[in-house]
Protein backbone atom coordinates (compact mmCIF):
# COMPACT_ATOMS: atom_id res chain seq x y z
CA UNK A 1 132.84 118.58 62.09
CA UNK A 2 133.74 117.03 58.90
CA UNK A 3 131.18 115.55 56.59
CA UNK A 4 131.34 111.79 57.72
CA UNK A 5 128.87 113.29 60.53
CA UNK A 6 128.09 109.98 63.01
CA UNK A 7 130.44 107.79 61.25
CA UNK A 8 133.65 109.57 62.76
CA UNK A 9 131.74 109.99 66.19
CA UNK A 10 131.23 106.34 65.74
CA UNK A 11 134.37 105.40 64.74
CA UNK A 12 136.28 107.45 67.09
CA UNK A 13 134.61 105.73 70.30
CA UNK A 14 135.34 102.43 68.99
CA UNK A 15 138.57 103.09 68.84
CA UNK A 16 138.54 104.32 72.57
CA UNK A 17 136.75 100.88 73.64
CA UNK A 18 139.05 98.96 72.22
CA UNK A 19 137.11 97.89 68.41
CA UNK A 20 134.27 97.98 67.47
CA UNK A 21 132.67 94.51 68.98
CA UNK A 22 133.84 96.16 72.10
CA UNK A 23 131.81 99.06 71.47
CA UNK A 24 128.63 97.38 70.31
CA UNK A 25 129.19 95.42 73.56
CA UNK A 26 128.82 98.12 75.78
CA UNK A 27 125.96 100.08 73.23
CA UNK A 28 124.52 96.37 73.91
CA UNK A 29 124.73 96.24 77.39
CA UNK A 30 123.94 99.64 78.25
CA UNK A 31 120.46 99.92 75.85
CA UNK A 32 119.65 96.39 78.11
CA UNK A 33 120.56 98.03 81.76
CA UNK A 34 118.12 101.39 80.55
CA UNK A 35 115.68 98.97 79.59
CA UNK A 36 115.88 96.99 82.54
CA UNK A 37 115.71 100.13 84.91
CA UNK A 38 112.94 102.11 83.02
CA UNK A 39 110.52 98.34 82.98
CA UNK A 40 111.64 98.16 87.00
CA UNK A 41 110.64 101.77 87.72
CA UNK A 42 107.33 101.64 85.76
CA UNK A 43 105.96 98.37 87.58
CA UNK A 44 106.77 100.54 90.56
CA UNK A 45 104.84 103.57 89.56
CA UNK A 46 101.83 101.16 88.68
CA UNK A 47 102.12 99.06 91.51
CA UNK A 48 102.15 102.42 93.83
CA UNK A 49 99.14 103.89 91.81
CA UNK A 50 97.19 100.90 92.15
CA UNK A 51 98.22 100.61 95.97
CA UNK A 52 96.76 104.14 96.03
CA UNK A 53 93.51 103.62 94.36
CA UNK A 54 92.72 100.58 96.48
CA UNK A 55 92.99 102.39 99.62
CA UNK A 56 90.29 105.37 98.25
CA UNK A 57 88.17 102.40 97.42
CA UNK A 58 88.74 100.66 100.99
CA UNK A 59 87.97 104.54 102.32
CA UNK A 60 84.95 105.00 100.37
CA UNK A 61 83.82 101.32 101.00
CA UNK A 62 84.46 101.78 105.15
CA UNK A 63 82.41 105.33 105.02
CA UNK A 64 79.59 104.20 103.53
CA UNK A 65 76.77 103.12 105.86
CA UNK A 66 74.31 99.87 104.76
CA UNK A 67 70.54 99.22 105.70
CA UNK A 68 69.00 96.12 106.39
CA UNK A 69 65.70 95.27 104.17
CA UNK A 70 64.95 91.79 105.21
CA UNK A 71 65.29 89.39 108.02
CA UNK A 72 68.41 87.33 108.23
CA UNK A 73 70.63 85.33 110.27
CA UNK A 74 74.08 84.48 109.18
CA UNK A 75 75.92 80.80 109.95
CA UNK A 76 77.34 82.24 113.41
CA UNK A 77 73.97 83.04 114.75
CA UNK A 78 74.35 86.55 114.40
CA UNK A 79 70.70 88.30 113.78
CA UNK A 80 69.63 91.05 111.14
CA UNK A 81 66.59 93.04 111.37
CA UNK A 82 64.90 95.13 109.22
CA UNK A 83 65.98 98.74 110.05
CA UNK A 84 69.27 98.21 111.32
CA UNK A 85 72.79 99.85 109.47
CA UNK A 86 76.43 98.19 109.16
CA UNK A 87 79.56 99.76 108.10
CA UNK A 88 82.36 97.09 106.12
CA UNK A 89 85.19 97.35 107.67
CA UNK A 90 87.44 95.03 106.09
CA UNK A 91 86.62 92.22 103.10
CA UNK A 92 88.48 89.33 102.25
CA UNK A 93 87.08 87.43 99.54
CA UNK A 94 83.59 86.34 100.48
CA UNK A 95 83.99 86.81 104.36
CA UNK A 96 83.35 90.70 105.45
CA UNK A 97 83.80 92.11 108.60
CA UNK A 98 80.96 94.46 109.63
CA UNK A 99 80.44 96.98 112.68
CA UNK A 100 76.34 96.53 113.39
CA UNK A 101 75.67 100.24 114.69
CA UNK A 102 74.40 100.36 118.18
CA UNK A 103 75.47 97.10 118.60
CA UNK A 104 77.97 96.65 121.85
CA UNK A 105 79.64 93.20 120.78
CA UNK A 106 81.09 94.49 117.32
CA UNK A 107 82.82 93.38 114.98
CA UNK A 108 81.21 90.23 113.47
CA UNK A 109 82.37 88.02 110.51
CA UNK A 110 79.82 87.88 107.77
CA UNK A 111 79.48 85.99 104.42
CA UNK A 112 78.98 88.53 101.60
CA UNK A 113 76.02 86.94 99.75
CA UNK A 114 74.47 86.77 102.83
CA UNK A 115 75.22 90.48 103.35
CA UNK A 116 73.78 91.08 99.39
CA UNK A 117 70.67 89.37 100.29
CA UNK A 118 69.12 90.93 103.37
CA UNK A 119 70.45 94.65 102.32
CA UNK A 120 72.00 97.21 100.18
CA UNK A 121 75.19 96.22 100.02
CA UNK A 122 77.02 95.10 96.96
């Protein structure tokens, strides 16, 4: 190679496209379609890592066994007693939906704060 170095590689291809606003077209273009691609494939990696990490937490959460300190009774009726242990199975915003252990009627709808008051759960 001579001593024009990128300047003859440069020149040469924008001969082949046709000029050079051609060429800076398709430089242009292309840089935008990488772009494009590499933003599309890292909202997927993130969106699958966060996917991921919420379903250890919902693991963890669902594994985890909760004792009730103090008397309560939430707005269906549904009693707590000192003593007795809930798992979470599921939480959507303030409503949670608890399995009472022992208990032959489960699962039950529960407010959360009610949930925060009478035990350990957070």
């Amino acid at each position: 190679m001579s001593n024009l170095g990128w300047y003859q590689v440069i020149t040469t291809l924008s001969k082949k496209c046709g000029g050079p606003l051609k060429f800076l077209g398709l430089v242009a273009g292309g840089g935008a379609l990488v772009g494009v691609a590499g933003t599309k494939g890292v909202e997927a990696v993130a969106g699958s890592v966060k996917k991921k990490v919420a379903e250890k937490k919902k693991a963890v959460e669902q594994s985890k066994t909760y004792t009730v300190s103090k008397e309560g009774v939430s707005n269906e009726g549904l009693q707590f007693h000192v003593g007795e242990t809930f798992k979470v199975l599921e939480r959507d915003g303030n409503a949670v939906l608890i399995e009472k252990i022992g208990d032959d009627n489960n699962p039950y709808f529960v407010a959360a704060e009610l949930l925060n008051e009478i035990s350990d759960y957070n």
